[in-house]
PDB file of N, CA and C in Angstrom:
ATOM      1  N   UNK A   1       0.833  -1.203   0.000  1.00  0.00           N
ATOM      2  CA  UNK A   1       0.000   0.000   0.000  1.00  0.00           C
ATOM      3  C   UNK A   1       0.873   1.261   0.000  1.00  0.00           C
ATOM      4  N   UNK A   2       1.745   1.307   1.295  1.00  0.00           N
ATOM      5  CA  UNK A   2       2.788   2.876   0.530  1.00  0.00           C
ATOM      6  C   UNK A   2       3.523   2.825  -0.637  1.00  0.00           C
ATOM      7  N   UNK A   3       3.388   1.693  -1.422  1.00  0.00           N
ATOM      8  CA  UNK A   3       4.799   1.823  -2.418  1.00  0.00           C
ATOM      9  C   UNK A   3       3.625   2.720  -3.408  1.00  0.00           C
ATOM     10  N   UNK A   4       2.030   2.041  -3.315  1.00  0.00           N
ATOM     11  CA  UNK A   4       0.853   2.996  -4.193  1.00  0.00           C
ATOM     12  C   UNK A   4       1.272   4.564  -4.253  1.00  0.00           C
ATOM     13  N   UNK A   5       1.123   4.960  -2.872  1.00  0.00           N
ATOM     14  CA  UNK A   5       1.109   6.261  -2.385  1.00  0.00           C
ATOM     15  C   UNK A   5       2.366   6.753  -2.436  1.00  0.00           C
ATOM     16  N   UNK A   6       3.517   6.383  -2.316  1.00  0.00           N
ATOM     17  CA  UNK A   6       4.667   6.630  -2.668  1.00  0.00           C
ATOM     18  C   UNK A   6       4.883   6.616  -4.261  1.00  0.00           C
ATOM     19  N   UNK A   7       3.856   6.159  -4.706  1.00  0.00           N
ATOM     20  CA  UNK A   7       4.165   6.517  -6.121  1.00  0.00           C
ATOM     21  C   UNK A   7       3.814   7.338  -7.335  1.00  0.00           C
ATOM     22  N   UNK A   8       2.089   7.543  -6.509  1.00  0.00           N
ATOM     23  CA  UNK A   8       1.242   9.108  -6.681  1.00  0.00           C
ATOM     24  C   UNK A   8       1.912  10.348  -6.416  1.00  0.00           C
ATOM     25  N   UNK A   9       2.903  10.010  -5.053  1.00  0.00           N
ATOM     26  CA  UNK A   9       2.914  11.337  -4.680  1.00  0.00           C
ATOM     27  C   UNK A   9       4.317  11.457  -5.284  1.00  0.00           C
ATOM     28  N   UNK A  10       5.264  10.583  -5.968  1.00  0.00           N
ATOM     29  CA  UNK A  10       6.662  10.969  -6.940  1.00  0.00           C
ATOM     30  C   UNK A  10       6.056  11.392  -8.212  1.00  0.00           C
ATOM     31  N   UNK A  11       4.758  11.008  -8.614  1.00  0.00           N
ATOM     32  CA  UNK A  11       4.400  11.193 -10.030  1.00  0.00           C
ATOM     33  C   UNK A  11       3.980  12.647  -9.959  1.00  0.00           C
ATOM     34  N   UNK A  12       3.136  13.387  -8.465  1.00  0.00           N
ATOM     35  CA  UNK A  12       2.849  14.504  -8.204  1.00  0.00           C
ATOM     36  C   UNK A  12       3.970  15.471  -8.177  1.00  0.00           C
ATOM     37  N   UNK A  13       4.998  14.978  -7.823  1.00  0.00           N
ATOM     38  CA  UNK A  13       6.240  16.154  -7.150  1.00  0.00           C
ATOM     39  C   UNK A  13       7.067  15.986  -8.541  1.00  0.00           C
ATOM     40  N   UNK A  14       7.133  15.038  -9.514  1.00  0.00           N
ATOM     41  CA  UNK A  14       8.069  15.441 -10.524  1.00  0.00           C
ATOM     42  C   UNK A  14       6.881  16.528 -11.755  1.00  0.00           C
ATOM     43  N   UNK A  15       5.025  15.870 -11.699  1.00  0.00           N
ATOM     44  CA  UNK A  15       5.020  17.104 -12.681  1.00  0.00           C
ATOM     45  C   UNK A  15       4.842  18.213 -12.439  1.00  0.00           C
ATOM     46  N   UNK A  16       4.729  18.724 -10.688  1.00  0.00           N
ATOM     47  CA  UNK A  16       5.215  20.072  -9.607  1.00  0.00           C
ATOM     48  C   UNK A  16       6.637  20.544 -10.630  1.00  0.00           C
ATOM     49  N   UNK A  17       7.610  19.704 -10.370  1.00  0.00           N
ATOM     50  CA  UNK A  17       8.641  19.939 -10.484  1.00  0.00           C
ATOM     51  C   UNK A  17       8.765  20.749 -12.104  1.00  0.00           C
ATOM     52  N   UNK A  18       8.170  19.777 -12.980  1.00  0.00           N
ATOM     53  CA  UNK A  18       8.108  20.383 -14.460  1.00  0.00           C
ATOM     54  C   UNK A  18       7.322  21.452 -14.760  1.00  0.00           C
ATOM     55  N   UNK A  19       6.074  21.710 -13.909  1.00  0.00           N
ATOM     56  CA  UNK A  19       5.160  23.028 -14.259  1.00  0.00           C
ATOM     57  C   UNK A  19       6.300  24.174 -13.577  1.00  0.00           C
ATOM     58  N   UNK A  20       6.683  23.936 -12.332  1.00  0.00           N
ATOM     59  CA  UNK A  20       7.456  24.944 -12.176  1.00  0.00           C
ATOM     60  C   UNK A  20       9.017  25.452 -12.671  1.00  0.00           C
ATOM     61  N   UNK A  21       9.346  24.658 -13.148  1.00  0.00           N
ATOM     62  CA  UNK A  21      10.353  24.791 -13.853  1.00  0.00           C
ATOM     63  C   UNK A  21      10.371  25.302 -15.556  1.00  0.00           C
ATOM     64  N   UNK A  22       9.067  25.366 -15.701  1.00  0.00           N
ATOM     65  CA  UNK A  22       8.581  26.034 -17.247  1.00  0.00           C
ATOM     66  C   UNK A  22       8.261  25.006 -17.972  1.00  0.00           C
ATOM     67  N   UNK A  23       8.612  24.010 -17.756  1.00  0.00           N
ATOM     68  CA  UNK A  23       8.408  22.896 -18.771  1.00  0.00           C
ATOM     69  C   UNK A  23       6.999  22.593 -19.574  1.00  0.00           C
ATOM     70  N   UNK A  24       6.028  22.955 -18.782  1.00  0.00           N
ATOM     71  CA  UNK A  24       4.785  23.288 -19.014  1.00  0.00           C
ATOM     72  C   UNK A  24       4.015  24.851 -18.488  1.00  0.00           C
ATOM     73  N   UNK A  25       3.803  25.341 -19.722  1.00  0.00           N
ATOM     74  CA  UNK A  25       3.453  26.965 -19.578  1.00  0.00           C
ATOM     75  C   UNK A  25       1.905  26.997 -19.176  1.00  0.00           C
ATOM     76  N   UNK A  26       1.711  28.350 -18.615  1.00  0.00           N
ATOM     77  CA  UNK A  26       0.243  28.175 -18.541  1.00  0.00           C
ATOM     78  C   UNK A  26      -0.816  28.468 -19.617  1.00  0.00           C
ATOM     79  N   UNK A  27      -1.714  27.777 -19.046  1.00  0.00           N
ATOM     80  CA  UNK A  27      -2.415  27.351 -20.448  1.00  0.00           C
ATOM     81  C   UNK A  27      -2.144  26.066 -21.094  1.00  0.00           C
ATOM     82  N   UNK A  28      -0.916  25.309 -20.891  1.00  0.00           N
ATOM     83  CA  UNK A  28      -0.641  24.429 -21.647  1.00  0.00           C
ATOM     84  C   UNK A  28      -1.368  22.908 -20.861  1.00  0.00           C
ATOM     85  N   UNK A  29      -1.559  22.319 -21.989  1.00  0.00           N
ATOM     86  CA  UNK A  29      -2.451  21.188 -22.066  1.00  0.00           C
ATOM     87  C   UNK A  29      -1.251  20.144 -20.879  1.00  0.00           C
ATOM     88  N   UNK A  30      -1.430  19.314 -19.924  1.00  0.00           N
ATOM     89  CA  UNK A  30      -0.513  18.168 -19.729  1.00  0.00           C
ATOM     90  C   UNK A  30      -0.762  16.967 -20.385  1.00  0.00           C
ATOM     91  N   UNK A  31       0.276  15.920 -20.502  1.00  0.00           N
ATOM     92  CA  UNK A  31      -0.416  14.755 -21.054  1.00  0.00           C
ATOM     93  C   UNK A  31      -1.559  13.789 -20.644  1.00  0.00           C
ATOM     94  N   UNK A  32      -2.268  13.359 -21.448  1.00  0.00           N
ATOM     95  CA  UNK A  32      -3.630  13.017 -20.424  1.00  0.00           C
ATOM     96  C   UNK A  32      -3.074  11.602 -19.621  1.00  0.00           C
ATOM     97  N   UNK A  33      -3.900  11.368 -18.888  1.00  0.00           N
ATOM     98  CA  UNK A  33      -3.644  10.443 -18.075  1.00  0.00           C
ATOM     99  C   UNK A  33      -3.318   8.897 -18.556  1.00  0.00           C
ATOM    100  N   UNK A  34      -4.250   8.946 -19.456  1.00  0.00           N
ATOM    101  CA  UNK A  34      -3.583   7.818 -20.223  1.00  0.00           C
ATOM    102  C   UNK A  34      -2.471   7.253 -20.595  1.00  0.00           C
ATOM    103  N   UNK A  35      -1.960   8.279 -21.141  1.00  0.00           N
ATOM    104  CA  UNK A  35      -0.652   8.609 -21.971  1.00  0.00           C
ATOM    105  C   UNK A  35       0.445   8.695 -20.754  1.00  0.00           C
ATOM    106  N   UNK A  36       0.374   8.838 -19.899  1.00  0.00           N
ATOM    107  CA  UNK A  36       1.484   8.831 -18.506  1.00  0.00           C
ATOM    108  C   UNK A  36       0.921   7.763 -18.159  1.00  0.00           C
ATOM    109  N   UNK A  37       0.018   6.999 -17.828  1.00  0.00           N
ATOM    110  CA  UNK A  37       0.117   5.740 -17.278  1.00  0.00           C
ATOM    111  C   UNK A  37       0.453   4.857 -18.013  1.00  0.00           C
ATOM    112  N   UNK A  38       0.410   4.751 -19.196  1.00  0.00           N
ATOM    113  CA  UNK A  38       0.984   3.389 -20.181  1.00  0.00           C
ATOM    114  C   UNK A  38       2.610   4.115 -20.257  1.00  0.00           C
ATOM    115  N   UNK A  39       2.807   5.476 -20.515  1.00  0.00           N
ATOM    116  CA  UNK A  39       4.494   5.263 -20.924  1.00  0.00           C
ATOM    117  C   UNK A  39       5.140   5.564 -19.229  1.00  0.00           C
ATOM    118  N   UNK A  40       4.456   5.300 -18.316  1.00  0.00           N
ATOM    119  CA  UNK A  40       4.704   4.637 -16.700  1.00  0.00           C
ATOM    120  C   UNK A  40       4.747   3.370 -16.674  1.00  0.00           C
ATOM    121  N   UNK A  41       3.768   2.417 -16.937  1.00  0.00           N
ATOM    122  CA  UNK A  41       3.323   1.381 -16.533  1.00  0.00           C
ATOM    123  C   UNK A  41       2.358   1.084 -15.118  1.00  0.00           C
ATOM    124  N   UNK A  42       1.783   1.983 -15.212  1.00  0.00           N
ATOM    125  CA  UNK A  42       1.063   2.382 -13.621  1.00  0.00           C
ATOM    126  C   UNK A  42      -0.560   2.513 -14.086  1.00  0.00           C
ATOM    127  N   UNK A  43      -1.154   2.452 -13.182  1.00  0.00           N
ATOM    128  CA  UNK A  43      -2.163   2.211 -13.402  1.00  0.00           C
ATOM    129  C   UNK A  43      -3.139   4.009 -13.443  1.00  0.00           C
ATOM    130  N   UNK A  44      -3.778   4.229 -14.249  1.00  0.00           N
ATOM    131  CA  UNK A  44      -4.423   5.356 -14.924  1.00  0.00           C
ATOM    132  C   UNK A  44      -4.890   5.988 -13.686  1.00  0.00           C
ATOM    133  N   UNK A  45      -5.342   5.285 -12.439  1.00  0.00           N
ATOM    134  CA  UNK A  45      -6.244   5.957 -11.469  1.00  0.00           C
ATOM    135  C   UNK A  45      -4.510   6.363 -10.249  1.00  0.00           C
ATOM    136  N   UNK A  46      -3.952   5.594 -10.301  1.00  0.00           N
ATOM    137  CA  UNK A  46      -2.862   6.505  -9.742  1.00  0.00           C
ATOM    138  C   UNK A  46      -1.791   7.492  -9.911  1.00  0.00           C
ATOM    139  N   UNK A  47      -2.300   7.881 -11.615  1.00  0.00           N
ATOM    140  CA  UNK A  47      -1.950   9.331 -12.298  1.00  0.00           C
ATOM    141  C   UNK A  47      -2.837  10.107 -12.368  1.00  0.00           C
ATOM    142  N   UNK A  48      -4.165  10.001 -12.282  1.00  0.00           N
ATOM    143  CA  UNK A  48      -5.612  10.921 -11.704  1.00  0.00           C
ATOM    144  C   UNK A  48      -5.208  10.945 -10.404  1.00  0.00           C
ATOM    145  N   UNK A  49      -5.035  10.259  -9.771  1.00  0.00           N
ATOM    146  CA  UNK A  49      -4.691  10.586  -8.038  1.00  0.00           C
ATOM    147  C   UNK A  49      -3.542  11.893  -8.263  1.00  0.00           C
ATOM    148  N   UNK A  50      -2.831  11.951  -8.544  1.00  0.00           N
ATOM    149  CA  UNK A  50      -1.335  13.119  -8.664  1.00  0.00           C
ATOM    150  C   UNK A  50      -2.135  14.181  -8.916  1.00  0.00           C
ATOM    151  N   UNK A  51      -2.526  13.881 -10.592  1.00  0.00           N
ATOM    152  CA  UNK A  51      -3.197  14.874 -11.212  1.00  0.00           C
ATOM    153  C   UNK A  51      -4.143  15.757 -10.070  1.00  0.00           C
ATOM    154  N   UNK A  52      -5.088  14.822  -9.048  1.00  0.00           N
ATOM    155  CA  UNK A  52      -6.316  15.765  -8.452  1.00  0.00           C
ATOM    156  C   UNK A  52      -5.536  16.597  -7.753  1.00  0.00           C
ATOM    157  N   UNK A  53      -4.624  15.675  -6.748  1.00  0.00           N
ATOM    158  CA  UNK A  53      -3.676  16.791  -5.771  1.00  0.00           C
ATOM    159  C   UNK A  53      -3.178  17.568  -6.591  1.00  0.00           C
ATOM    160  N   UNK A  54      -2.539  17.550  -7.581  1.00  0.00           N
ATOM    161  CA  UNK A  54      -2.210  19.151  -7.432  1.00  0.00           C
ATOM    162  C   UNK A  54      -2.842  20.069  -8.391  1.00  0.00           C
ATOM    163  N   UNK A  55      -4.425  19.328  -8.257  1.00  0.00           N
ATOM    164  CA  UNK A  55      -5.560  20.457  -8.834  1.00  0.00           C
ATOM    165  C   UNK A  55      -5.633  21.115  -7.450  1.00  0.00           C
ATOM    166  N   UNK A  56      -5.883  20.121  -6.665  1.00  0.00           N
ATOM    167  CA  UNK A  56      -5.993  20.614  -4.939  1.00  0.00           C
ATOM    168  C   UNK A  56      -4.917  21.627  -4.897  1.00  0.00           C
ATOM    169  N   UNK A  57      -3.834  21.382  -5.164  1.00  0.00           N
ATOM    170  CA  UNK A  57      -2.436  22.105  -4.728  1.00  0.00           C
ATOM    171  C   UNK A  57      -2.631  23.716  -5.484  1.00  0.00           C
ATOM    172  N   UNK A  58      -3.698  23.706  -6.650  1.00  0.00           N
ATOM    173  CA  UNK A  58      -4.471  25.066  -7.073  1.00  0.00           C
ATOM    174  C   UNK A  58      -2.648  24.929  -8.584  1.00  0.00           C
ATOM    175  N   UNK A  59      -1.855  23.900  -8.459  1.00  0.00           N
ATOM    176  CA  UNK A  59      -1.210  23.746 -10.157  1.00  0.00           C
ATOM    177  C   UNK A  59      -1.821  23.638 -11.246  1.00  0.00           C
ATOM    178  N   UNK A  60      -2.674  22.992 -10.985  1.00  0.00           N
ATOM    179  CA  UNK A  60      -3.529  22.775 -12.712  1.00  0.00           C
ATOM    180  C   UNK A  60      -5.001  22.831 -12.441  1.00  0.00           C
ATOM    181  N   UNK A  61      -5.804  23.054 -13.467  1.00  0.00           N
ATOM    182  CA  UNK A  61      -7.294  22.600 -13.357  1.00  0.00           C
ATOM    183  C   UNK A  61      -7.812  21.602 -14.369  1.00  0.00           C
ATOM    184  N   UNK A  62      -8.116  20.915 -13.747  1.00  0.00           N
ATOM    185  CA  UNK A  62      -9.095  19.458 -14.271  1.00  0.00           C
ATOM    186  C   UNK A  62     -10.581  19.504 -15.147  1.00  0.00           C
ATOM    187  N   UNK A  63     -10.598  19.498 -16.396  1.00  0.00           N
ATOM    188  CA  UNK A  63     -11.327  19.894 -17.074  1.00  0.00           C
ATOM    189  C   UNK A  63     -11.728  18.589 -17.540  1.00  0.00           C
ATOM    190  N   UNK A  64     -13.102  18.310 -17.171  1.00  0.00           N
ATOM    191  CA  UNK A  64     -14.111  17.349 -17.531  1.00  0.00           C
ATOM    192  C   UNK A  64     -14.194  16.886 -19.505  1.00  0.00           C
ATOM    193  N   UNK A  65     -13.267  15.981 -19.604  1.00  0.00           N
ATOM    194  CA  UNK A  65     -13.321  15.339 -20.952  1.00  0.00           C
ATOM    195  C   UNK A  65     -12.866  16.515 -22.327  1.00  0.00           C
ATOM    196  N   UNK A  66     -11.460  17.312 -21.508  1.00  0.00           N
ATOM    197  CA  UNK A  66     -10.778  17.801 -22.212  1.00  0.00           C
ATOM    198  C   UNK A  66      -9.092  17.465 -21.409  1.00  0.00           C
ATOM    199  N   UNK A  67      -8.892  17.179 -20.378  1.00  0.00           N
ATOM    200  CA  UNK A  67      -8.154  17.835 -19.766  1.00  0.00           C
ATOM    201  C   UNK A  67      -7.537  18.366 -18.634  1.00  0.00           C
ATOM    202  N   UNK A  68      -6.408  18.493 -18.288  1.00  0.00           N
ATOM    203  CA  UNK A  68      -5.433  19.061 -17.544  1.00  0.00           C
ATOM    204  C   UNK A  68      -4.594  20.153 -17.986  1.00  0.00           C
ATOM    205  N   UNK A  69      -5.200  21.273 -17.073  1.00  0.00           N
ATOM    206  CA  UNK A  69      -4.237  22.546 -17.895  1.00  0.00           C
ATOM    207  C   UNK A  69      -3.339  23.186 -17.270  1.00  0.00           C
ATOM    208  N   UNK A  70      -2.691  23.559 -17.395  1.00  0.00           N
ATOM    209  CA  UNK A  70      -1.475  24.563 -16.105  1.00  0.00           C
ATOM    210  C   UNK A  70      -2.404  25.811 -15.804  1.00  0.00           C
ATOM    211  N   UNK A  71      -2.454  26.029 -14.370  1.00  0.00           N
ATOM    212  CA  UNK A  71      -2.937  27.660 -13.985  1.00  0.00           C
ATOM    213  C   UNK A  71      -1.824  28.366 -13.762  1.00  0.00           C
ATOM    214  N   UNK A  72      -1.773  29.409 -14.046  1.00  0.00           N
ATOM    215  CA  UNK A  72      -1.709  30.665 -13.264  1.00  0.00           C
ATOM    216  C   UNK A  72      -1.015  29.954 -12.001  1.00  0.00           C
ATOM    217  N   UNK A  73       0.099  29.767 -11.939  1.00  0.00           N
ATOM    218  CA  UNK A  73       0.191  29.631 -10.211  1.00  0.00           C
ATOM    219  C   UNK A  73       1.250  30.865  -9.496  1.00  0.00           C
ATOM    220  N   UNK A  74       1.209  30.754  -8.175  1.00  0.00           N
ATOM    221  CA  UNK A  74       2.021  31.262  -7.350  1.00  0.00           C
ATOM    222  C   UNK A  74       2.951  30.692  -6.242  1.00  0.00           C
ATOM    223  N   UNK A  75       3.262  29.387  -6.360  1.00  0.00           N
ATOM    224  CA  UNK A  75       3.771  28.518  -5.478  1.00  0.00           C
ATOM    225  C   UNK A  75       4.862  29.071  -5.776  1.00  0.00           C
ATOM    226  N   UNK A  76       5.157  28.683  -6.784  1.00  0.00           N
ATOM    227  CA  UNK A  76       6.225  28.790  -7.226  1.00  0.00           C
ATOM    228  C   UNK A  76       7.120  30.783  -7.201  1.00  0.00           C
ATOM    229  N   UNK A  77       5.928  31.421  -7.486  1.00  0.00           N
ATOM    230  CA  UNK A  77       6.472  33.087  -6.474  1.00  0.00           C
ATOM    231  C   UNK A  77       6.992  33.027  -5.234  1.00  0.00           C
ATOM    232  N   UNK A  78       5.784  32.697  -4.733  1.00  0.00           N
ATOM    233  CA  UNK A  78       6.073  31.948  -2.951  1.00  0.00           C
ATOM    234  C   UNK A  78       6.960  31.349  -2.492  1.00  0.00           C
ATOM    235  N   UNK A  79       7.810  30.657  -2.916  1.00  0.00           N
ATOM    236  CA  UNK A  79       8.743  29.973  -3.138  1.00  0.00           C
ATOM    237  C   UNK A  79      10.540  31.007  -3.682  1.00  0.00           C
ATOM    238  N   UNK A  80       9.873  31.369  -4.695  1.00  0.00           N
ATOM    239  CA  UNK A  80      11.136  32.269  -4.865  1.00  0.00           C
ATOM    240  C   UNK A  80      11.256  33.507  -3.628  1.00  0.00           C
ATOM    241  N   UNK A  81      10.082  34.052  -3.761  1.00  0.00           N
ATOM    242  CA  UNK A  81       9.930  35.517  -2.469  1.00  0.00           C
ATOM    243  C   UNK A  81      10.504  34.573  -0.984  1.00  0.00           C
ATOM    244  N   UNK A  82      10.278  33.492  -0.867  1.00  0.00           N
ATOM    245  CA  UNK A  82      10.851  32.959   0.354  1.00  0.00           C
ATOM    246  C   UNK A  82      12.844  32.489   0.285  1.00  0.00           C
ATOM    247  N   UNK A  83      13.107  33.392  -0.647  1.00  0.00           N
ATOM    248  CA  UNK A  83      14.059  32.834  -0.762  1.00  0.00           C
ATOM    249  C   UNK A  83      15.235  34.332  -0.341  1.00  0.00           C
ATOM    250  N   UNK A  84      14.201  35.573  -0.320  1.00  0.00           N
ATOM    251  CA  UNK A  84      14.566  36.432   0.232  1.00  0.00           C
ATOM    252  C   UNK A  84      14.711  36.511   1.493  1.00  0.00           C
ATOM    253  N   UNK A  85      13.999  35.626   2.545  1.00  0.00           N
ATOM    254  CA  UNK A  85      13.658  35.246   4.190  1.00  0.00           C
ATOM    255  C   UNK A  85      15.166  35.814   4.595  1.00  0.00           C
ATOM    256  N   UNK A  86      16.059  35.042   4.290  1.00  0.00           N
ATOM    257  CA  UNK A  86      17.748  35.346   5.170  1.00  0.00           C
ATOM    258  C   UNK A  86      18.152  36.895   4.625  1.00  0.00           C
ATOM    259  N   UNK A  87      17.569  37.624   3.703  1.00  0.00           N
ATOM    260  CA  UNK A  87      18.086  38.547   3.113  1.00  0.00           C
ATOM    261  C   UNK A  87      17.364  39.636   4.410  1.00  0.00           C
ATOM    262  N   UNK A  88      16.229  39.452   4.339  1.00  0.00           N
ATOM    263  CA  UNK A  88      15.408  40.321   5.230  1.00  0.00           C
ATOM    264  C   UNK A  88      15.625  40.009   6.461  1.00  0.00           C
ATOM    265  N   UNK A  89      15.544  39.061   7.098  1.00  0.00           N
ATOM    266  CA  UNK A  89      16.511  39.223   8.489  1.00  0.00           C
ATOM    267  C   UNK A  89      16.992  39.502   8.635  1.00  0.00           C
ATOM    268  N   UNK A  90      18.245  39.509   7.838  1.00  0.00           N
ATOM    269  CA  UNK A  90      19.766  40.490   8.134  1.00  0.00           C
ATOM    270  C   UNK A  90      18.909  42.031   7.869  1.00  0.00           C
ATOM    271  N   UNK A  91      18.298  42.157   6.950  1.00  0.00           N
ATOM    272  CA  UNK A  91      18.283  43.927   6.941  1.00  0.00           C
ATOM    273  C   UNK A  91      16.989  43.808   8.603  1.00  0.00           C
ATOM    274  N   UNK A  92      16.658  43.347   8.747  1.00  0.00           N
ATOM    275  CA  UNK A  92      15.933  43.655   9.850  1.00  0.00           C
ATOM    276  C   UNK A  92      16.634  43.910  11.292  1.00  0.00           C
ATOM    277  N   UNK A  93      17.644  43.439  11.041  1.00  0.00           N
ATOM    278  CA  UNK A  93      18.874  43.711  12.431  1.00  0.00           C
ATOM    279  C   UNK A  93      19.157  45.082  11.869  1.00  0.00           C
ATOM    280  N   UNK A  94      19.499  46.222  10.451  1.00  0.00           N
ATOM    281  CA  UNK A  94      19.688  47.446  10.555  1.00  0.00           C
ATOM    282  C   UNK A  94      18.714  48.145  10.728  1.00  0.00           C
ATOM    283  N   UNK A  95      17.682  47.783   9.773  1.00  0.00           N
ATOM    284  CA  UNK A  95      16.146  48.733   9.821  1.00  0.00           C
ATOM    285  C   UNK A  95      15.281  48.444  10.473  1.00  0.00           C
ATOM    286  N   UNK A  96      14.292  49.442  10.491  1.00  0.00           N
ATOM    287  CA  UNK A  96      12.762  49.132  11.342  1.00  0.00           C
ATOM    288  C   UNK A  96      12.339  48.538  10.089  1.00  0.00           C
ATOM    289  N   UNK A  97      11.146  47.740  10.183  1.00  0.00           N
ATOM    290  CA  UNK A  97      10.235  47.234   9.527  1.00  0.00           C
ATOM    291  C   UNK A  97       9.898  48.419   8.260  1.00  0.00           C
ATOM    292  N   UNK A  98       9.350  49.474   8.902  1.00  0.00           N
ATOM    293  CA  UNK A  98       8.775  51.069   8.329  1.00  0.00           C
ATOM    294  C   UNK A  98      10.049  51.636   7.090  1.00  0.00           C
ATOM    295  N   UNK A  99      10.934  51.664   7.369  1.00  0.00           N
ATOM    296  CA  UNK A  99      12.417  52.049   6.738  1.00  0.00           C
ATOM    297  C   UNK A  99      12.130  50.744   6.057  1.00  0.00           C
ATOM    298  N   UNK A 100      11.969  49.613   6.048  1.00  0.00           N
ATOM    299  CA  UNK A 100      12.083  48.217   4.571  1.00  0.00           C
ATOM    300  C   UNK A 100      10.544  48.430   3.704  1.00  0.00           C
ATOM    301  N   UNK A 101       9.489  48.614   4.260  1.00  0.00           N
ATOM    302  CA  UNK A 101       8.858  48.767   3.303  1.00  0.00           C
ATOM    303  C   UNK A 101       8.283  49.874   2.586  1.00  0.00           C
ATOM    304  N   UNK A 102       9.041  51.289   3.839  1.00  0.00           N
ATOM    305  CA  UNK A 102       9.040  52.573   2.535  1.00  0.00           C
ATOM    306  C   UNK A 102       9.919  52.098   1.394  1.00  0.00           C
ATOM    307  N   UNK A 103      11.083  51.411   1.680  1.00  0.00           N
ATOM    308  CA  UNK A 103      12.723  51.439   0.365  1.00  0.00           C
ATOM    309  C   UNK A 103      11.657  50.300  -0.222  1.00  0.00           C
ATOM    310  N   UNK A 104      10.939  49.548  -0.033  1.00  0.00           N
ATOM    311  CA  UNK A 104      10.558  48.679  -0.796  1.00  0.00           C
ATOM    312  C   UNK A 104       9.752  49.341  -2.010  1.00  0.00           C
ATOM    313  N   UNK A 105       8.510  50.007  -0.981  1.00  0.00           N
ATOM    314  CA  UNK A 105       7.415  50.493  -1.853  1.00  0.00           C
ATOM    315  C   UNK A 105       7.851  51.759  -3.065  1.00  0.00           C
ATOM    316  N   UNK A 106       9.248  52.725  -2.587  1.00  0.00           N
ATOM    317  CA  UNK A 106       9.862  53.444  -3.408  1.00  0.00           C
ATOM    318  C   UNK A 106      10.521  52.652  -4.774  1.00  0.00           C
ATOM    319  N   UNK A 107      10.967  51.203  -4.411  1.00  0.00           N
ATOM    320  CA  UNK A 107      11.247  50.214  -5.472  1.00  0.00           C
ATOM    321  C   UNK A 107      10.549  49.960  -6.473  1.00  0.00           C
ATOM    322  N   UNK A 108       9.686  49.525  -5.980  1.00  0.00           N
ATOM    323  CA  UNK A 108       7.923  49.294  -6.870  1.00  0.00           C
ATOM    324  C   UNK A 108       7.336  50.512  -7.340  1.00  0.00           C
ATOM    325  N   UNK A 109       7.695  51.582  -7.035  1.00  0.00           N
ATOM    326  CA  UNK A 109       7.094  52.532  -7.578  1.00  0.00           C
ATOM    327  C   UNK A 109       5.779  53.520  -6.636  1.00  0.00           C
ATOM    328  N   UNK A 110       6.021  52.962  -5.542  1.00  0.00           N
ATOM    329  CA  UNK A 110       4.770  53.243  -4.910  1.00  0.00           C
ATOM    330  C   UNK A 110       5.049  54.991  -3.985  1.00  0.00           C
ATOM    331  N   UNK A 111       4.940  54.609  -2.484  1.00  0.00           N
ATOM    332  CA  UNK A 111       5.329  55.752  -2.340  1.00  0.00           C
ATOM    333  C   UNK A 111       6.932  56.775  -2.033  1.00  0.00           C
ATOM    334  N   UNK A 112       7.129  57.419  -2.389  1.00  0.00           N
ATOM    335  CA  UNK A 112       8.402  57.699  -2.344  1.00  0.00           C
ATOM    336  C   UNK A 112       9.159  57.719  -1.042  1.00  0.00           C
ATOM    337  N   UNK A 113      10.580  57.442  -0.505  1.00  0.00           N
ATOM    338  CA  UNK A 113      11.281  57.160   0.551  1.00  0.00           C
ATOM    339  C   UNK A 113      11.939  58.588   0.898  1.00  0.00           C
ATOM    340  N   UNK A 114      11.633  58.725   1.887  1.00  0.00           N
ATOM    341  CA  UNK A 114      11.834  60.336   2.487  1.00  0.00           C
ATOM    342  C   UNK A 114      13.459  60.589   2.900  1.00  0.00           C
TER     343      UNK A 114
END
C-alpha cells in the first residue's frame, strides 16, 4: 500500500517539479492520463490521483473530458519571495520594519522614501 502512495505522490512532485520549472506553460495542455500511465506502466487511477492533488495544490485545473491545464500559479512566487527570508533578516537587524517597506514600496514605484 505505501509503495501505491509513494508513487502518486513521486508522479505529483516530478510534474510540480516540471510546471514549475517552465516545462509546461500556462495554459498548456498536460499529457492526459492515459498517456502517462501506459508510458509509466502504472495504473491510470494513480496518475488521476497526482493529477487531483495538485488540482488541490491550485497547479492545474481538471477539465471534464478535455483535460489538464497549467494555472496561473504562485507557489512557485512563494517559493522564490521565500528565498529572500535570510536577506530580510539580516536587513531587519539594521532597519525598522517602516524604513524596509518605505525602500521597498519606493522600489515598486509606490510611495516615495523620504
Amino acid at each position: 500500500m505505501n509503495e501505491k502512495v509513494d508513487l502518486y505522490l513521486r508522479i505529483k512532485k516530478r510534474i510540480e517539479h516540471l510546471i514549475q520549472a517552465g516545462a509546461f506553460l500556462e495554459g498548456e495542455a498536460l499529457p492526459s492520463v492515459r498517456k502517462i500511465a501506459m508510458d509509466m506502466g502504472v495504473n491510470p487511477n494513480t496518475v488521476m490521483k497526482s493529477y487531483q492533488a495538485l488540482e488541490s495544490d491550485g497547479l492545474i485545473e481538471i477539465i471534464p473530458k478535455k483535460g489538464a491545464f497549467v494555472k496561473a500559479f504562485q507557489v512557485n512566487n512563494r517559493q522564490e519571495l521565500s528565498m529572500l527570508d535570510p536577506i530580510i533578516d539580516h536587513l531587519k537587524n539594521t532597519f525598522s520594519n517602516e524604513e524596509l517597506i518605505q525602500y521597498i514600496k519606493s522600489l515598486l514605484g509606490g510611495e516615495k522614501n523620504d
